[in-house]
Protein backbone atom coordinates (compact mmCIF):
# COMPACT_ATOMS: atom_id res chain seq x y z
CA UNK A 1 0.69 -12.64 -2.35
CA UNK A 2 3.05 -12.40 0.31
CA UNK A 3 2.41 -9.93 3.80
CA UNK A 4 5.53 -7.76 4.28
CA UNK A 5 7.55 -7.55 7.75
CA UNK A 6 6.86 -6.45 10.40
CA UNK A 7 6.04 -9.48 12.34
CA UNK A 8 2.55 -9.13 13.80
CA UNK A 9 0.58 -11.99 15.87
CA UNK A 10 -2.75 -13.36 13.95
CA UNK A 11 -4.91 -11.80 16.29
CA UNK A 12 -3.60 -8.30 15.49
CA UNK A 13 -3.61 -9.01 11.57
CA UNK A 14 -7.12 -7.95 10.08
CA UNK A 15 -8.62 -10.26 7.35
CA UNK A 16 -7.38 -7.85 4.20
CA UNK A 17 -10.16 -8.91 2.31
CA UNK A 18 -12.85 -8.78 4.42
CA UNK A 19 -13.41 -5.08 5.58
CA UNK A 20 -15.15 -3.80 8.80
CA UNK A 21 -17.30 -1.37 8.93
CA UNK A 22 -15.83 2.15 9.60
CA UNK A 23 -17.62 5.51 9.77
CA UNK A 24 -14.17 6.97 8.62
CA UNK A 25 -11.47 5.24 6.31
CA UNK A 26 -7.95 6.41 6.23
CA UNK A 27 -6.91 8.86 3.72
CA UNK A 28 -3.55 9.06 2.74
CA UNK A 29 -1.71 12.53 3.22
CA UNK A 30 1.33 12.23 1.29
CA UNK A 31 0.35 9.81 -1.46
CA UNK A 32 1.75 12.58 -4.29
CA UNK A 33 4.86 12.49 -2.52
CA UNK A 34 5.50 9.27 -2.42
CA UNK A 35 4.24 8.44 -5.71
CA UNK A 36 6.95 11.29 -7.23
CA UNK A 37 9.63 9.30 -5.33
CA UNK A 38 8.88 5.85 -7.02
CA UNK A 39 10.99 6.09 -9.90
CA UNK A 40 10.50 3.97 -13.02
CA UNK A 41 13.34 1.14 -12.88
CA UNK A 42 15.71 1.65 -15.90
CA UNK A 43 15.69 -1.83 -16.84
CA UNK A 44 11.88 -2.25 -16.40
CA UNK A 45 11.76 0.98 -19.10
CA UNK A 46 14.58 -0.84 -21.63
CA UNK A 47 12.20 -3.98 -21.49
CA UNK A 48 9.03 -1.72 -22.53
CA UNK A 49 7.90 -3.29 -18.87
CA UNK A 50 4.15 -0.74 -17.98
CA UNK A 51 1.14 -1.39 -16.47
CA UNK A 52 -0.16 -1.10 -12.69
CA UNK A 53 0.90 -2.54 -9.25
CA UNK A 54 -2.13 -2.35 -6.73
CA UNK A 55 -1.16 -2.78 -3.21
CA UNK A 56 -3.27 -3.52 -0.20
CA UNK A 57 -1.98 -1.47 2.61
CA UNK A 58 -2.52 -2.70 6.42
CA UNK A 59 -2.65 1.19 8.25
CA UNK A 60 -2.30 1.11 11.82
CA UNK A 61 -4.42 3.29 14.82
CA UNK A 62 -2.21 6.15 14.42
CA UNK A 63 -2.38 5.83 10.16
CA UNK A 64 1.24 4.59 9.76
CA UNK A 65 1.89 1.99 7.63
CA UNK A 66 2.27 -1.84 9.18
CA UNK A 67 2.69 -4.22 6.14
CA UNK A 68 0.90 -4.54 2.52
CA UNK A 69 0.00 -7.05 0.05
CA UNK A 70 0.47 -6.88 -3.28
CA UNK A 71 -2.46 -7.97 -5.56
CA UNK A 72 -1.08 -7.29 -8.82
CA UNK A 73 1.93 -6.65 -10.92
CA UNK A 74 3.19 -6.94 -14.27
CA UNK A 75 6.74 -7.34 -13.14
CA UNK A 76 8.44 -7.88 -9.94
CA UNK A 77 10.99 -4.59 -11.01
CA UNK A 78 7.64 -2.53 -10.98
CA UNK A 79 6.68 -4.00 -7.50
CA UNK A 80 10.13 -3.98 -5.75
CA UNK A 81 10.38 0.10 -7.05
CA UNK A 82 6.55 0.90 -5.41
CA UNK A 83 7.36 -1.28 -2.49
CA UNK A 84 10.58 0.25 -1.38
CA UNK A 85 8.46 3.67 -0.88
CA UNK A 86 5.68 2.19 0.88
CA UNK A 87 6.60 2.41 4.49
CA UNK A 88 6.92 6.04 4.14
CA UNK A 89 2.88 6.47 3.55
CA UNK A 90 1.40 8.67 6.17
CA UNK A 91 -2.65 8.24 6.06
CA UNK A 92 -5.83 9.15 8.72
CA UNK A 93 -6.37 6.60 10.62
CA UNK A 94 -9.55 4.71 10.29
CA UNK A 95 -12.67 5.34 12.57
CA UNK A 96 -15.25 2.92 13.98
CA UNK A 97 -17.35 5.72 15.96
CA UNK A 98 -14.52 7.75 17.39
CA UNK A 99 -12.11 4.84 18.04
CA UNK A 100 -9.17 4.26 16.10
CA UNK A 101 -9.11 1.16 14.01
CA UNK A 102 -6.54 -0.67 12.10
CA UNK A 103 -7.78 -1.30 8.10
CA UNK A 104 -6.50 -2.29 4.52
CA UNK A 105 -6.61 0.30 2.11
CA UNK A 106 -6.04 -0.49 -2.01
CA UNK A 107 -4.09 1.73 -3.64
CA UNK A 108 -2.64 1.61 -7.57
CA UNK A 109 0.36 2.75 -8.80
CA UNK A 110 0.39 3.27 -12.51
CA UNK A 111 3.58 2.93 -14.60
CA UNK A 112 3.08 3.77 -18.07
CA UNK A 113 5.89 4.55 -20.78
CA UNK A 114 5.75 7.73 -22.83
């Protein structure tokens, strides 16, 4: 599990697996739009390749993406097609109170042959 660029100092990187606790997490606002411009990799379909990659996404103050995680993948042509599309996630930030906080949010992207 390797973080993504950008380069961020420890001290600004939250722990992705341990949570804080918010009174608001982020939402994401265009999550349909990204996932209908992830398109299935050709070669990933010829190989029968399916099956989910589940990201952890670091969302900043403002709810723009930072960097991500990924926990799982069947195949790195799966990964590098969901990953390309990330930075363009748009979410609500999370709230602790009314401040904005930064915080990792899970999200799966299934790929699944018809």
């Amino acid at each position: 599990m390797e973080p993504s660029d950008p380069p961020l100092t420890r001290e600004e990187i939250p722990d992705p697996f341990a949570q804080p606790n918010v009174t608001e997490e982020p939402q994401p606002l265009n999550l349909e739009e990204i996932k209908s411009l992830i398109q299935y990799p050709p070669l990933a379909k010829e190989a029968g390749i399916q099956g989910k990659v589940v990201v952890r996404i670091l969302v900043d103050e403002e709810g723009k993406y930072l960097r991500h995680l990924v926990i799982n993948s069947p195949h790195k042509f799966l990964t590098e097609a969901v990953e390309k599309e990330l930075p363009n996630i748009r979410f609500s930030p999370a709230r602790l109170d009314t401040i904005p906080v930064k915080y990792w949010v899970t999200i799966p992207f299934n790929f699944k042959l018809h």
